[in-house]
Protein backbone atom coordinates (compact mmCIF):
# COMPACT_ATOMS: atom_id res chain seq x y z
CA UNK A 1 21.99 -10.37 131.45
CA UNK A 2 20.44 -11.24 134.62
CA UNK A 3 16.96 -12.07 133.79
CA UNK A 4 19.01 -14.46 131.35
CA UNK A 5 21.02 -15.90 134.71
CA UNK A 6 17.28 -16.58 136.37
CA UNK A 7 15.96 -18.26 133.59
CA UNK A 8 18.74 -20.82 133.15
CA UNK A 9 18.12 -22.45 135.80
CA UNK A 10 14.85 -23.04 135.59
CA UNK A 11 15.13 -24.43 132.07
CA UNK A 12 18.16 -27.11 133.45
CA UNK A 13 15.29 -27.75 136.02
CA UNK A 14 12.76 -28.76 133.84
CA UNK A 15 14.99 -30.62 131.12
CA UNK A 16 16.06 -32.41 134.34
CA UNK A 17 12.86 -33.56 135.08
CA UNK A 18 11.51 -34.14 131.54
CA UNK A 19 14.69 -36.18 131.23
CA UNK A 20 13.67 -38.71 134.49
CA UNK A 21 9.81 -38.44 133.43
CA UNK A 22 8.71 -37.02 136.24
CA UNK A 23 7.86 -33.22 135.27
CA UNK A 24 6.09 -34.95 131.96
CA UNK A 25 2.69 -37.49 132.39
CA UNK A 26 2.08 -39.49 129.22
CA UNK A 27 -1.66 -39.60 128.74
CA UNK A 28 -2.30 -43.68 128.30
CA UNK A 29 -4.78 -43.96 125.75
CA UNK A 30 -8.55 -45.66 126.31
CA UNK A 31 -8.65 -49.66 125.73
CA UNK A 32 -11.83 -50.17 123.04
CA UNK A 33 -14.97 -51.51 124.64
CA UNK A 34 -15.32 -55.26 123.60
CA UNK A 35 -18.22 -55.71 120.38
CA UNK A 36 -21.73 -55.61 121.97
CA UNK A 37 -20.64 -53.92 125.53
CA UNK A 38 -23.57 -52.15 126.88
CA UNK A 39 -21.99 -49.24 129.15
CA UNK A 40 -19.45 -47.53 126.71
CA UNK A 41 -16.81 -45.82 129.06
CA UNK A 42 -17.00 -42.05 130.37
CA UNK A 43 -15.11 -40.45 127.63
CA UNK A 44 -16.79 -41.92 124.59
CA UNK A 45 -20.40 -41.17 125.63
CA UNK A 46 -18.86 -37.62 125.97
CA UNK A 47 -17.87 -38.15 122.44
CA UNK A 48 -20.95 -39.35 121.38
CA UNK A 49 -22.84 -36.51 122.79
CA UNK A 50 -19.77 -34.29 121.04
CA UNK A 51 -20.49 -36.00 117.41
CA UNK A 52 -24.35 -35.96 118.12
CA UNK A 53 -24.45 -32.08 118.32
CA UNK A 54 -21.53 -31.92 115.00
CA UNK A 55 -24.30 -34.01 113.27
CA UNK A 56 -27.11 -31.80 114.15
CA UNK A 57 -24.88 -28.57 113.04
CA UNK A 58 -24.27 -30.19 110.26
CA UNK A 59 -27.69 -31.53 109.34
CA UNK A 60 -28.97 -27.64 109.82
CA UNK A 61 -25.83 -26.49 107.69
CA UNK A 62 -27.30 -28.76 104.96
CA UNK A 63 -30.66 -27.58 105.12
CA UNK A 64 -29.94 -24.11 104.90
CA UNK A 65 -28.23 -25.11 101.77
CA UNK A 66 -30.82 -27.18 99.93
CA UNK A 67 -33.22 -23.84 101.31
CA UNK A 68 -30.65 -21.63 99.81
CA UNK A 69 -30.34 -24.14 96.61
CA UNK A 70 -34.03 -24.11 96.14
CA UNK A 71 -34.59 -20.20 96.23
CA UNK A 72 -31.98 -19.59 93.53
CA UNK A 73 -33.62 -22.22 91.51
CA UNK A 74 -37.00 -20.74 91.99
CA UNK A 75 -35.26 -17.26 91.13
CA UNK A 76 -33.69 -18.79 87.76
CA UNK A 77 -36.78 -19.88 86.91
CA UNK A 78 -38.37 -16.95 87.16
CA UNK A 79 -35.65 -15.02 85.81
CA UNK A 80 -36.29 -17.43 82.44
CA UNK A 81 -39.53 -16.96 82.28
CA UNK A 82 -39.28 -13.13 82.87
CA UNK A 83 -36.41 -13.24 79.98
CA UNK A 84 -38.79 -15.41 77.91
CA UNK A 85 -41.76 -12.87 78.23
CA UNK A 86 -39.57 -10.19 77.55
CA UNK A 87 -37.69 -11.40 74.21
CA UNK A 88 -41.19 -13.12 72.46
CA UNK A 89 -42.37 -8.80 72.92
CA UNK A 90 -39.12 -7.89 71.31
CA UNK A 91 -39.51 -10.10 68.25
CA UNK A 92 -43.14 -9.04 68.21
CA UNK A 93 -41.80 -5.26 68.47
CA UNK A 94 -39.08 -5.76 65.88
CA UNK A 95 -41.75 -7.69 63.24
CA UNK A 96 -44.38 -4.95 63.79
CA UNK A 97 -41.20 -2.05 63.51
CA UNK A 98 -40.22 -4.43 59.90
CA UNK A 99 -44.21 -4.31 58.75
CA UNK A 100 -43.97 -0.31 59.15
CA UNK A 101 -40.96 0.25 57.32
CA UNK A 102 -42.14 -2.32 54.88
CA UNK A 103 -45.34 -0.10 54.33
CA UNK A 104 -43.63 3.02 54.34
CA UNK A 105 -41.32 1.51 51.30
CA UNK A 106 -44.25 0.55 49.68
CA UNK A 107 -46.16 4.10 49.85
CA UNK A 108 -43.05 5.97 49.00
CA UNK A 109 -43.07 3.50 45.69
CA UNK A 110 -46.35 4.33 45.13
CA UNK A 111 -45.87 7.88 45.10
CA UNK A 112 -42.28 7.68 42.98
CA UNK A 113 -44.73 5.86 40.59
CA UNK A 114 -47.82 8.38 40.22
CA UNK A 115 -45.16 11.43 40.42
CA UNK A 116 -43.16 9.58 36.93
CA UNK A 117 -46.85 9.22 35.49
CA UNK A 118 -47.28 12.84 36.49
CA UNK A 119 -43.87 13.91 34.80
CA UNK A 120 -44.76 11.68 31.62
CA UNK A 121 -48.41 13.10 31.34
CA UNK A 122 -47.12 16.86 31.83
CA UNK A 123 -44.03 16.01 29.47
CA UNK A 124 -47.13 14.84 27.16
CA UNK A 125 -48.91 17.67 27.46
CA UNK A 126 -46.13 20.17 26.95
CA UNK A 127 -45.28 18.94 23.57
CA UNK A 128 -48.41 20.05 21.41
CA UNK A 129 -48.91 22.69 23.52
CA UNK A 130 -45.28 24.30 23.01
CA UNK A 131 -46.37 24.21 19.13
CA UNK A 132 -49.21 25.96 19.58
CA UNK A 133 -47.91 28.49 21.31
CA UNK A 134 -44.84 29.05 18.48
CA UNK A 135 -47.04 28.64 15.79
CA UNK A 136 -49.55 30.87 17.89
CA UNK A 137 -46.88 33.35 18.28
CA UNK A 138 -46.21 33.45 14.55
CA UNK A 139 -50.00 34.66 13.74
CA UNK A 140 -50.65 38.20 14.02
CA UNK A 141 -53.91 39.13 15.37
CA UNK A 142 -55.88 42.46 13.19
């Protein structure tokens, strides 16, 4: 409760004075130079020299960004033409893997083909020879 008691005070003070203006100072602000004055005042060459650096910051700000810009564009286009490379060998791989399988298809008909030839010329072959052998078997040898 005390350090409350202290502290009154000193707050009636200054609303006391902020009250008659005297504990406050109102900052008047600058009058503008007239058009085509020579000698701008103190403050706004201090300004100028404030807005001269912000525009330099900001000119390298923007030039790290265009140099930022320009290396992702340079790594997209390499990236493309990387990609591009890369899918012309797949279609190349996948039309040389279709040729194979079409080849293999086309020996594997070849084959079915000379085995049914096969099958029909032994199938040919058995039939006399099947009645030779019963009628063979039904002469008796001396």
């Amino acid at each position: 409760m005390k350090f409350t008691v202290k502290i009154l005070p000193l707050i009636a003070l200054a609303a006391a004075l902020g009250a008659t203006h005297g504990f406050a100072q109102q900052v008047q602000p600058q009058p503008m130079p007239p058009a085509g004055t020579q000698n701008p005042p103190q403050g706004s060459v201090m300004d100028m020299k404030t807005m001269r650096t912000e525009m330099e910051q900001m000119r390298a700000r923007m030039d790290q960004m265009q140099t930022l810009m320009k290396d992702g564009m340079a790594k997209m286009k390499a990236a493309d033409a990387a990609m591009s490379v890369h899918m012309e060998t797949e279609k190349a791989s996948m039309k040389s893997q279709m040729e194979l399988q079409h080849a293999v298809i086309d020996q594997l008909q070849s084959m079915t083909d000379h085995m049914q030839k096969m099958h029909e010329g032994m199938a040919a072959m058995s039939g006399p020879m099947g009645m030779n052998k019963k009628s063979g078997a039904a002469v008796e040898k001396p």
